[in-house]
PDB file of N, CA and C in Angstrom:
ATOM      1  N   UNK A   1       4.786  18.571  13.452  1.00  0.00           N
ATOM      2  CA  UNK A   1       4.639  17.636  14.548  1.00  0.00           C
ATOM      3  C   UNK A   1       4.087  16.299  14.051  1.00  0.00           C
ATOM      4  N   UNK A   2       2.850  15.877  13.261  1.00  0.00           N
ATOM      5  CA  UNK A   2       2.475  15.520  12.853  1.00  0.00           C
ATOM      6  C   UNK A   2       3.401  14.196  11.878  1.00  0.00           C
ATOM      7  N   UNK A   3       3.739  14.926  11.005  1.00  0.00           N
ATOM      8  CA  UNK A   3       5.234  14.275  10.828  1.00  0.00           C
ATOM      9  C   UNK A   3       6.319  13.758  11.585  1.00  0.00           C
ATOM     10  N   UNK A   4       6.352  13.876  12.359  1.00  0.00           N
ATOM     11  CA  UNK A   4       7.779  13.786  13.041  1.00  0.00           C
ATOM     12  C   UNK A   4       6.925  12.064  14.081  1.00  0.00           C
ATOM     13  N   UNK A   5       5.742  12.274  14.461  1.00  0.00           N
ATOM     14  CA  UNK A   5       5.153  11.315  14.764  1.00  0.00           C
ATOM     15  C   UNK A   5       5.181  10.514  13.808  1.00  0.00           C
ATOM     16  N   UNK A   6       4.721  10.664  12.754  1.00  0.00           N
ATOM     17  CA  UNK A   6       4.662   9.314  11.544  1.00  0.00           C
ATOM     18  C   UNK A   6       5.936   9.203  11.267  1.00  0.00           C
ATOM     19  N   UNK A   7       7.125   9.362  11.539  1.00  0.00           N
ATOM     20  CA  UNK A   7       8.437   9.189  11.260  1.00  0.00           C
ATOM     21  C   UNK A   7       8.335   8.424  12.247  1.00  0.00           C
ATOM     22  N   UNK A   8       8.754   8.423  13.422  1.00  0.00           N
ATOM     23  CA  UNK A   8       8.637   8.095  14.554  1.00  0.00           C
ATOM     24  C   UNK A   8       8.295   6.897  14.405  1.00  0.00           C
ATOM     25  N   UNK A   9       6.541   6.814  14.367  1.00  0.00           N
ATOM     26  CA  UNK A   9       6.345   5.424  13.924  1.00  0.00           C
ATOM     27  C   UNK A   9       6.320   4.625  13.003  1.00  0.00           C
ATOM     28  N   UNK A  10       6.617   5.212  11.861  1.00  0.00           N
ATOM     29  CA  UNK A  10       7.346   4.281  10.628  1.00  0.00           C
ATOM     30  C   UNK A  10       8.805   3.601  11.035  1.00  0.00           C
ATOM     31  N   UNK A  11       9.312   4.283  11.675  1.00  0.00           N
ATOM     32  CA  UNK A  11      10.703   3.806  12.320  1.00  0.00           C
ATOM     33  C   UNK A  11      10.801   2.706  13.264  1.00  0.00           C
ATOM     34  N   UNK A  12       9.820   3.103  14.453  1.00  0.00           N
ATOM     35  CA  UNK A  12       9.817   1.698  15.077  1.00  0.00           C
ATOM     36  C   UNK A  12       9.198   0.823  14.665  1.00  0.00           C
ATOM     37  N   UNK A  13       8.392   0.492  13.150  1.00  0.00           N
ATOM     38  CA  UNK A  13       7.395  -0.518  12.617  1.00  0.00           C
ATOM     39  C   UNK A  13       8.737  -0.856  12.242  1.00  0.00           C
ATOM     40  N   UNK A  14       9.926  -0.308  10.844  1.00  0.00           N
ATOM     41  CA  UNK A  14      10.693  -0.392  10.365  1.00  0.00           C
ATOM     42  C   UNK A  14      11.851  -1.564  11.071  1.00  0.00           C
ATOM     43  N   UNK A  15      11.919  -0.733  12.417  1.00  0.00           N
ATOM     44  CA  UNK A  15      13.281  -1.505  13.435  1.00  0.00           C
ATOM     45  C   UNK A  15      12.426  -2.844  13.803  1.00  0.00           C
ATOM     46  N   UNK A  16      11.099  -2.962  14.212  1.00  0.00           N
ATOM     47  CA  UNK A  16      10.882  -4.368  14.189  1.00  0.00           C
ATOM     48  C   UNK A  16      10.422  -5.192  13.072  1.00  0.00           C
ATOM     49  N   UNK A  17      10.651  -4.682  12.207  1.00  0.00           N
ATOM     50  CA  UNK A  17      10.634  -5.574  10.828  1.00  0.00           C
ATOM     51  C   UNK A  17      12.148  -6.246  10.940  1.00  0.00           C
ATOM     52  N   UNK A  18      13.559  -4.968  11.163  1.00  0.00           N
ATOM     53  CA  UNK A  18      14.614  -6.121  10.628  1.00  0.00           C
ATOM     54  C   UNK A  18      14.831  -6.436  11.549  1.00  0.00           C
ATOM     55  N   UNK A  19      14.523  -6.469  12.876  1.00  0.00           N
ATOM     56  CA  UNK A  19      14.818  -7.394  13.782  1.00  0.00           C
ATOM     57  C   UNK A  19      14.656  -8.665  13.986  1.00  0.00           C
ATOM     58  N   UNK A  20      13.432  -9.048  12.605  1.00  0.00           N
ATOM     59  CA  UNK A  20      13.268 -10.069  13.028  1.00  0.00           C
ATOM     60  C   UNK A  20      11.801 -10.538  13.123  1.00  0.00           C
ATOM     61  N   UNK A  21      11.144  -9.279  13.946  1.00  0.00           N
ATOM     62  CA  UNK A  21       9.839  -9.420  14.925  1.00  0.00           C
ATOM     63  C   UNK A  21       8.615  -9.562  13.832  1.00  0.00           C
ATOM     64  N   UNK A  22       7.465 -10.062  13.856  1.00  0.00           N
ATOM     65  CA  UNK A  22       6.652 -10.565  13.106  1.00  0.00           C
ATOM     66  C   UNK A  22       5.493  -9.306  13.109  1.00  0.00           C
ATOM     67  N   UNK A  23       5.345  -8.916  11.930  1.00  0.00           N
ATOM     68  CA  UNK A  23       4.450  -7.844  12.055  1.00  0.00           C
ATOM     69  C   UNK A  23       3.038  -8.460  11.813  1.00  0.00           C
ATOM     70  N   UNK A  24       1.878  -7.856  11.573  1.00  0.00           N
ATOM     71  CA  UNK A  24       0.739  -8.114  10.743  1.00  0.00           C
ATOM     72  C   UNK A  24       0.863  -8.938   9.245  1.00  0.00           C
ATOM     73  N   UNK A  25       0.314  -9.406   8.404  1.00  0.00           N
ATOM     74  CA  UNK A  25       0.474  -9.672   7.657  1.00  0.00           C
ATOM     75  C   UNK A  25      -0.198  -8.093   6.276  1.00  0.00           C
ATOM     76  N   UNK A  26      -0.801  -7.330   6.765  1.00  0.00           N
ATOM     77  CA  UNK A  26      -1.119  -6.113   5.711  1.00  0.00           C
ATOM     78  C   UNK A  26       0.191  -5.790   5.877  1.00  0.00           C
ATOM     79  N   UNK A  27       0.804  -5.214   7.424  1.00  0.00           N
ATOM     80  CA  UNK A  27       2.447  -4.518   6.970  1.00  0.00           C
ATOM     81  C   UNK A  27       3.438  -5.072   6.443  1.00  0.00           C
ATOM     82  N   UNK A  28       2.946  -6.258   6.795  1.00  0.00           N
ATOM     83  CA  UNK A  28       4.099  -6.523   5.744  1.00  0.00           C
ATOM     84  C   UNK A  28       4.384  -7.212   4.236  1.00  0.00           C
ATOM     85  N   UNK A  29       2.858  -6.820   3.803  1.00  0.00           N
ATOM     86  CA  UNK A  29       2.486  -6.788   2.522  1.00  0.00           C
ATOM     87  C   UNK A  29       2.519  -5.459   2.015  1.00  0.00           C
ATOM     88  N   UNK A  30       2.489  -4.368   2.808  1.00  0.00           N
ATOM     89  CA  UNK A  30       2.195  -3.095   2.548  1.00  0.00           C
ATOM     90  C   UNK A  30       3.285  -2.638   1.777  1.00  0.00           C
ATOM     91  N   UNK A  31       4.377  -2.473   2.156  1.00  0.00           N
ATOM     92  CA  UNK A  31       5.013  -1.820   1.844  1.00  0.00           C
ATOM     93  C   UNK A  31       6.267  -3.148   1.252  1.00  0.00           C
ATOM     94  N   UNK A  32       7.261  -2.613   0.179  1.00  0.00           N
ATOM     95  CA  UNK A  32       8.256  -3.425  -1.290  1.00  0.00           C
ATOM     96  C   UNK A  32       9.484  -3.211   0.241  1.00  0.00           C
ATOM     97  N   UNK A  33       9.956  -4.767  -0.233  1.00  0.00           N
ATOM     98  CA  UNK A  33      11.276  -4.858   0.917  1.00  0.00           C
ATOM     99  C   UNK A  33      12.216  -3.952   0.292  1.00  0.00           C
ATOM    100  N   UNK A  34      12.793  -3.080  -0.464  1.00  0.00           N
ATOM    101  CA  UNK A  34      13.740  -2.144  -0.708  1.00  0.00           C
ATOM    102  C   UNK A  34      13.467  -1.206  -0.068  1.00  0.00           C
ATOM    103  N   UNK A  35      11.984  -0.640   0.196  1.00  0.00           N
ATOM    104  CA  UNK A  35      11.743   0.459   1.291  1.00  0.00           C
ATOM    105  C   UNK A  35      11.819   0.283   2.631  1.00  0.00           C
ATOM    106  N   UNK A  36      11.674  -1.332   2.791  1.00  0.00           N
ATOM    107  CA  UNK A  36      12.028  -1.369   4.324  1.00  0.00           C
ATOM    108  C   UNK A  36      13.075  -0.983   4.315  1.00  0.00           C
ATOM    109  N   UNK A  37      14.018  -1.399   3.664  1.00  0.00           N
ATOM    110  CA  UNK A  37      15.744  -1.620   3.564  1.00  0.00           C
ATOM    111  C   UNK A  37      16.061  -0.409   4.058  1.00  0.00           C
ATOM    112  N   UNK A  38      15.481   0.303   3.230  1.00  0.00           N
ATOM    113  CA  UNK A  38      15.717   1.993   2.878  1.00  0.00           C
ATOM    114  C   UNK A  38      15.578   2.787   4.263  1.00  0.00           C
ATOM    115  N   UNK A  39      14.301   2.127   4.695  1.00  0.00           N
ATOM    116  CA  UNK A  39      14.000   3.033   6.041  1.00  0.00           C
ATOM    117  C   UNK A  39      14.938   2.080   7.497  1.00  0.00           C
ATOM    118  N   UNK A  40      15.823   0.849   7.143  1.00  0.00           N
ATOM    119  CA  UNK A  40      16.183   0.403   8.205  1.00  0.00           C
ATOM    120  C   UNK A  40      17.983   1.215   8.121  1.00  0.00           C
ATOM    121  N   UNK A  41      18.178   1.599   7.099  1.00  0.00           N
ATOM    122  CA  UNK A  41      19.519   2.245   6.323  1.00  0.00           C
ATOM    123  C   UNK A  41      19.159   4.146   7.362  1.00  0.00           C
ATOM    124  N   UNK A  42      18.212   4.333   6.877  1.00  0.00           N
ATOM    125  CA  UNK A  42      18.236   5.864   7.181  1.00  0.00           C
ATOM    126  C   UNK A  42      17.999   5.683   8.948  1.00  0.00           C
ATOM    127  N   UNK A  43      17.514   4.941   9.280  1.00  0.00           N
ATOM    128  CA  UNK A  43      16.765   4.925  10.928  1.00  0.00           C
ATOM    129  C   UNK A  43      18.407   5.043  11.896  1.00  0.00           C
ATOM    130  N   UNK A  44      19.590   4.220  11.099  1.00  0.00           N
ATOM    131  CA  UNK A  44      20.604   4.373  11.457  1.00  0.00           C
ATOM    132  C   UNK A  44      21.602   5.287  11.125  1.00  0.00           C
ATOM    133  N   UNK A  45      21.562   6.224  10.604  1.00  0.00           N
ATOM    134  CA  UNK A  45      22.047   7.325  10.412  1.00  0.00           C
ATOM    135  C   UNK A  45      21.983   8.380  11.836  1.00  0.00           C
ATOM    136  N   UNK A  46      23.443   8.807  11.603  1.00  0.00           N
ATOM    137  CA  UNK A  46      23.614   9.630  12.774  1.00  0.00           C
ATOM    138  C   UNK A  46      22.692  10.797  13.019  1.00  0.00           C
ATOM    139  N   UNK A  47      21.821  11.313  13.970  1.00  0.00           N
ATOM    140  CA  UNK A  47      20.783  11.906  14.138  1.00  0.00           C
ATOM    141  C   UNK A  47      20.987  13.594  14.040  1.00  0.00           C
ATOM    142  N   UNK A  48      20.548  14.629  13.343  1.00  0.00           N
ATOM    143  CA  UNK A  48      21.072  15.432  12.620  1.00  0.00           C
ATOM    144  C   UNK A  48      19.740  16.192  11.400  1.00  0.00           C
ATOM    145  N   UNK A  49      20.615  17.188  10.996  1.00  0.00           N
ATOM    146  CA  UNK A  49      19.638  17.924   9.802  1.00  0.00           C
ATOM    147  C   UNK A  49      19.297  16.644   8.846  1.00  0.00           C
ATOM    148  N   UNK A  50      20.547  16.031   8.447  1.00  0.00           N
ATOM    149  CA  UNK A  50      20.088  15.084   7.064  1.00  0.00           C
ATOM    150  C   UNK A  50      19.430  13.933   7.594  1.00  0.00           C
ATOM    151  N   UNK A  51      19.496  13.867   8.552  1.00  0.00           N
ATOM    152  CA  UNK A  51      18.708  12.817   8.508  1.00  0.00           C
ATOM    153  C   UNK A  51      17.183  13.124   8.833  1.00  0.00           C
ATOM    154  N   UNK A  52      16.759  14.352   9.382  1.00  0.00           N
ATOM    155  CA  UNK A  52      15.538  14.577   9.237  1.00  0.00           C
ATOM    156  C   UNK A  52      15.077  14.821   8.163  1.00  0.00           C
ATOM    157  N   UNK A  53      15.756  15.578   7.079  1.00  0.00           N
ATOM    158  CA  UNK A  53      15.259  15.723   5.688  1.00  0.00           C
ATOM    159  C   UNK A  53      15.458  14.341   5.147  1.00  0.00           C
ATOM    160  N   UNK A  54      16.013  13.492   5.037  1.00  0.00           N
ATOM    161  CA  UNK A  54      15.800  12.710   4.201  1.00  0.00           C
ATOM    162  C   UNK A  54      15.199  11.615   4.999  1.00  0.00           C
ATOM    163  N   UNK A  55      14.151  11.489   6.270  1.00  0.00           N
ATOM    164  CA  UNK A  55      13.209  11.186   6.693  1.00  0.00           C
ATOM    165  C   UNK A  55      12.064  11.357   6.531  1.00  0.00           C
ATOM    166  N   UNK A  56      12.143  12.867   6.164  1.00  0.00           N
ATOM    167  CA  UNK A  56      10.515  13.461   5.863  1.00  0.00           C
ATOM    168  C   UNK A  56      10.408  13.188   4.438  1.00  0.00           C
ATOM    169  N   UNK A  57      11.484  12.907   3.479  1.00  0.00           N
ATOM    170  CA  UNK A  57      11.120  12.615   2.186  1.00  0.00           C
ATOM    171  C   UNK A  57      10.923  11.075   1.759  1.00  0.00           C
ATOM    172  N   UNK A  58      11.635  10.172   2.714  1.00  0.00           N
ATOM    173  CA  UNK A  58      11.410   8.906   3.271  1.00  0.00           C
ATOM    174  C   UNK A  58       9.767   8.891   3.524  1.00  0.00           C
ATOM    175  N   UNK A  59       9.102   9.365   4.448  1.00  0.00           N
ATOM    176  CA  UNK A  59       8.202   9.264   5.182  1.00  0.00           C
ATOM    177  C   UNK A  59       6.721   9.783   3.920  1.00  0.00           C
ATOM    178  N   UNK A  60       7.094  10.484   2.843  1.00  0.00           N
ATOM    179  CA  UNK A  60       6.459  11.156   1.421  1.00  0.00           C
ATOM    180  C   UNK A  60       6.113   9.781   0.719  1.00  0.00           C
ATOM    181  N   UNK A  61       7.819   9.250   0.720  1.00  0.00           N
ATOM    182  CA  UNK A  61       7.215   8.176  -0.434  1.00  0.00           C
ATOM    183  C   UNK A  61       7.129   6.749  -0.041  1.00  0.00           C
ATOM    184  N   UNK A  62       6.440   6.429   1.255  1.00  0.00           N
ATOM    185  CA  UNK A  62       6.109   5.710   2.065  1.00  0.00           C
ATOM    186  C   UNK A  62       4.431   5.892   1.647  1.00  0.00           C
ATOM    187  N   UNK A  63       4.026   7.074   1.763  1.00  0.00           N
ATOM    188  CA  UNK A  63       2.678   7.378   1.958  1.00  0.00           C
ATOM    189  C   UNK A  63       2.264   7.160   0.640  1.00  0.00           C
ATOM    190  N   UNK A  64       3.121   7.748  -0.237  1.00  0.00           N
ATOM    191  CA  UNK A  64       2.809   7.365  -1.332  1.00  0.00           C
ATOM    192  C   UNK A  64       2.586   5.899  -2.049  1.00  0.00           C
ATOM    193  N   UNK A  65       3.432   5.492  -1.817  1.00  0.00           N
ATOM    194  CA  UNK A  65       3.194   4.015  -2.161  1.00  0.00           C
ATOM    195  C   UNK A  65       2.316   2.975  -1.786  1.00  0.00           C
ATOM    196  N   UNK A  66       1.733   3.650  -0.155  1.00  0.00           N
ATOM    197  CA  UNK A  66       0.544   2.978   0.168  1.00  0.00           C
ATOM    198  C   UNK A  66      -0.774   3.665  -0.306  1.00  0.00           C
ATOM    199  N   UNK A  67      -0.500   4.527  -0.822  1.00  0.00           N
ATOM    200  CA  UNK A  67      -1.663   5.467  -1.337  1.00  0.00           C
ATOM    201  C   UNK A  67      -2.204   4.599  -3.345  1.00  0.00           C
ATOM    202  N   UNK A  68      -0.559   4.465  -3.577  1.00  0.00           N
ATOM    203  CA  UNK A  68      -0.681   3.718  -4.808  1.00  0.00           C
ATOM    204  C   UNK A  68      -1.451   2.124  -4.844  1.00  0.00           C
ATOM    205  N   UNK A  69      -0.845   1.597  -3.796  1.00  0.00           N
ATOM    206  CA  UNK A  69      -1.289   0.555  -3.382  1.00  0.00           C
ATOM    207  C   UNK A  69      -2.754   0.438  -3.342  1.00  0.00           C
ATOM    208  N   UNK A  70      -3.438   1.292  -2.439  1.00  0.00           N
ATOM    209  CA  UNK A  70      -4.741   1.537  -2.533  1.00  0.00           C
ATOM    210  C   UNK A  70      -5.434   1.686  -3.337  1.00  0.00           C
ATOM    211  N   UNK A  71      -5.239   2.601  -4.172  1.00  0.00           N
ATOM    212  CA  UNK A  71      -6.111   3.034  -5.706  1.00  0.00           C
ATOM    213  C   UNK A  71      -5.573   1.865  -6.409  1.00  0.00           C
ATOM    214  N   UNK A  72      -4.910   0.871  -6.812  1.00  0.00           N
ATOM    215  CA  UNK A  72      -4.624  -0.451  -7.156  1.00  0.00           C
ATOM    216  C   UNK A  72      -5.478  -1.368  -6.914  1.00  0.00           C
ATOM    217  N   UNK A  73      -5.766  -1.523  -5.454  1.00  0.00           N
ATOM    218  CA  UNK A  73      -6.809  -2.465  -4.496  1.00  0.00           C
ATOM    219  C   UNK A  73      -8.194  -1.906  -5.273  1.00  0.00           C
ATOM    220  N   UNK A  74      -8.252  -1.097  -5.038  1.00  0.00           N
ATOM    221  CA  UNK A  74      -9.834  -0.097  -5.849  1.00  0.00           C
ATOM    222  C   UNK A  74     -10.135  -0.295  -7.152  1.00  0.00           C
ATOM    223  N   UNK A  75      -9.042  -0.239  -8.036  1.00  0.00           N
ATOM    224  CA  UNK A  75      -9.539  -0.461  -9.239  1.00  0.00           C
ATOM    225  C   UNK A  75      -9.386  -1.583  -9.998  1.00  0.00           C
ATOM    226  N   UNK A  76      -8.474  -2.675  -9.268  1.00  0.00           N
ATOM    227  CA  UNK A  76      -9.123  -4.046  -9.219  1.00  0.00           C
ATOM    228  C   UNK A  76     -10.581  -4.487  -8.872  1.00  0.00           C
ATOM    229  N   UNK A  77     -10.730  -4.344  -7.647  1.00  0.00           N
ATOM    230  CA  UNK A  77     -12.246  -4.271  -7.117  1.00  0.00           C
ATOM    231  C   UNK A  77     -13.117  -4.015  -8.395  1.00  0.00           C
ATOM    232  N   UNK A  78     -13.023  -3.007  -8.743  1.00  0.00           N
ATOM    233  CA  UNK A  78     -14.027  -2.060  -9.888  1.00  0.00           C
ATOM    234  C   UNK A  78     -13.886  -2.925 -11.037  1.00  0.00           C
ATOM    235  N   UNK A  79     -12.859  -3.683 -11.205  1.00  0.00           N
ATOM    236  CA  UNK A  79     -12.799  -3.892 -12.536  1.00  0.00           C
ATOM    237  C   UNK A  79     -13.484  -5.881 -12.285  1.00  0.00           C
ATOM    238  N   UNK A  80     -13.272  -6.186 -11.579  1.00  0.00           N
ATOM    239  CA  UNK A  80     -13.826  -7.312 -11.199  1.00  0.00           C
ATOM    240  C   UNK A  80     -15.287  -7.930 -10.776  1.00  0.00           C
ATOM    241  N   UNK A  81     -16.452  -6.511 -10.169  1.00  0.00           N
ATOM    242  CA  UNK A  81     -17.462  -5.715 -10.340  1.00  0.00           C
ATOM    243  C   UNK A  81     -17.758  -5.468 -11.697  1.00  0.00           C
ATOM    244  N   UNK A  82     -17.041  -4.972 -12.307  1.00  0.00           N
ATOM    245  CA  UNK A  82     -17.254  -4.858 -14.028  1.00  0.00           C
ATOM    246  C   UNK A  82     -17.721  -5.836 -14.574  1.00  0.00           C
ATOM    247  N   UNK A  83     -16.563  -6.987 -14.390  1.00  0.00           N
ATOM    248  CA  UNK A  83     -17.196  -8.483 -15.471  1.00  0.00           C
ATOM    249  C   UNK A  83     -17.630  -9.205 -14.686  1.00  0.00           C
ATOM    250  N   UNK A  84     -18.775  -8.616 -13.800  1.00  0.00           N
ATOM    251  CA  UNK A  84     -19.240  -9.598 -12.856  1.00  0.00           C
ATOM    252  C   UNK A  84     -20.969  -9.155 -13.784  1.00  0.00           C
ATOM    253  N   UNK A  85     -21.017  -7.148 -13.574  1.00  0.00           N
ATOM    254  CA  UNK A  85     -21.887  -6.853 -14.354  1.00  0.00           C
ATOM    255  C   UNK A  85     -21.869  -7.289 -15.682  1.00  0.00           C
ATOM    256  N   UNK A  86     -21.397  -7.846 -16.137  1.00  0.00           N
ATOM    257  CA  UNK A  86     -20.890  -7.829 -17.800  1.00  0.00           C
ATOM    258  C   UNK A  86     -21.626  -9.079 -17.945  1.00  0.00           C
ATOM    259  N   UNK A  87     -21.267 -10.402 -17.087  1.00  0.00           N
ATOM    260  CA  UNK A  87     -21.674 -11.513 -16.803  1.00  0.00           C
ATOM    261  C   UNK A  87     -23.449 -11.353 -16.848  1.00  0.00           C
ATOM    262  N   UNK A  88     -23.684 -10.557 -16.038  1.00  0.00           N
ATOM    263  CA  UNK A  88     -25.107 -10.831 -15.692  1.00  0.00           C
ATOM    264  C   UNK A  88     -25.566 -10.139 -17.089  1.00  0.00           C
ATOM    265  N   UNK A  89     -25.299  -9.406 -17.448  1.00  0.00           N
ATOM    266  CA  UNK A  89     -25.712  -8.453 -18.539  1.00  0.00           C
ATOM    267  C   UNK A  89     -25.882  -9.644 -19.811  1.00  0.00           C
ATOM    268  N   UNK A  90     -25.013 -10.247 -19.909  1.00  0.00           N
ATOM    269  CA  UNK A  90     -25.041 -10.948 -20.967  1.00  0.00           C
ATOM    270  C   UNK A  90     -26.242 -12.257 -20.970  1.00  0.00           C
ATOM    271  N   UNK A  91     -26.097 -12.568 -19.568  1.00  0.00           N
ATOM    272  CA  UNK A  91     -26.848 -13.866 -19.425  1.00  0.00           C
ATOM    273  C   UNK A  91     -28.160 -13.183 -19.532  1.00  0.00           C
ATOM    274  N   UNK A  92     -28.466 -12.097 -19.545  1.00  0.00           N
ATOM    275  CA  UNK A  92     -30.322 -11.373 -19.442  1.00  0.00           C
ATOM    276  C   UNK A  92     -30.422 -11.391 -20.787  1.00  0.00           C
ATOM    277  N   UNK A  93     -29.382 -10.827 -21.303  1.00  0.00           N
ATOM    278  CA  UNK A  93     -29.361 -10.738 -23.083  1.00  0.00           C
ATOM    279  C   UNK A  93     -29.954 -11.520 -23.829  1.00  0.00           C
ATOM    280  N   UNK A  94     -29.179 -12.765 -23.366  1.00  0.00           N
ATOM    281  CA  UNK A  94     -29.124 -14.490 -23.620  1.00  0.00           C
ATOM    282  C   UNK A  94     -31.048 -14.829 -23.454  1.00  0.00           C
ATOM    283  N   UNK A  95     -31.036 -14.379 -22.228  1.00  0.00           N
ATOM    284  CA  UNK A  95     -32.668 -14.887 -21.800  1.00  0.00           C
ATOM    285  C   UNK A  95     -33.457 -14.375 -22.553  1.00  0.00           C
ATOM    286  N   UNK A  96     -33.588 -12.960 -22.411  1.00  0.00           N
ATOM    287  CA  UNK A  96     -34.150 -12.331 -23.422  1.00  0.00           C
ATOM    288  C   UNK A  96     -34.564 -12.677 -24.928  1.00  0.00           C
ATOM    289  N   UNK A  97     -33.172 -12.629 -25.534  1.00  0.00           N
ATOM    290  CA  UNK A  97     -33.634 -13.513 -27.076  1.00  0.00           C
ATOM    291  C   UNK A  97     -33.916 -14.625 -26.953  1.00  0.00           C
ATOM    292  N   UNK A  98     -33.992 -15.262 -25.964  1.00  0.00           N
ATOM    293  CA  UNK A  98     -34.330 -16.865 -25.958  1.00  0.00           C
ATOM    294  C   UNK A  98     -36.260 -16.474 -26.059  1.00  0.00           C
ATOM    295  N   UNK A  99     -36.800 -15.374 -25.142  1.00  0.00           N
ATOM    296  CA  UNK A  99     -38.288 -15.765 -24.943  1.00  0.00           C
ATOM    297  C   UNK A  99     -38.542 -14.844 -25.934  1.00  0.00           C
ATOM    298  N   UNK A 100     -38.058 -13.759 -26.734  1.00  0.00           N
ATOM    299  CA  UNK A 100     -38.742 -13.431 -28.014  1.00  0.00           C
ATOM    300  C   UNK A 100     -38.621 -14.285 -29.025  1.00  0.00           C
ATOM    301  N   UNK A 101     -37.904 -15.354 -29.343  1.00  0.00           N
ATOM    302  CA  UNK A 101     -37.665 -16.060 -30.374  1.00  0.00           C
ATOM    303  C   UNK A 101     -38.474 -17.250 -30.027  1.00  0.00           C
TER     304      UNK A 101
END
């Protein structure tokens, strides 16, 4: 069920993407225009077994890619945090040998 809802609404985010209609600016950073493509290609497919299977596998690597996306966002973050510590680390360093010397 669960699925069939996030199909659902990946589909109508999908149909007002090529319509035209102006989404958020995260959705439509979120997700690579070949997957819109992809999901505006399958949304029109005659309604049926294949097209539920190759919805729910649609709907896999949807999640996935925003999942990739995420741990991307994260370990930028982390790594930018890094030479921020790195920065300060160095400048104490700096101070440091400055008042023993």
């Amino acid at each position: 069920m669960r699925s069939q809802v996030s199909t659902d609404a990946l589909l109508q985010r999908i149909s007002l993407m090529s319509s035209g209609q102006r989404l958020s600016d995260s959705d439509a950073d979120e997700l690579p225009r070949e997957i819109i493509e992809l999901g505006t290609l399958l949304s029109k497919l005659p309604a049926g077994r294949s097209q539920t299977e190759l919805m729910a596998s649609f709907t896999t690597v949807v999640d996935s890619v925003r999942r990739r996306r995420r741990i991307l966002n994260l370990v930028q973050q982390a790594l930018s945090q890094l030479r921020l510590d790195i920065k300060y680390l160095m400048f104490d360093l700096e101070v440091t040998r400055k008042e023993r010397d």
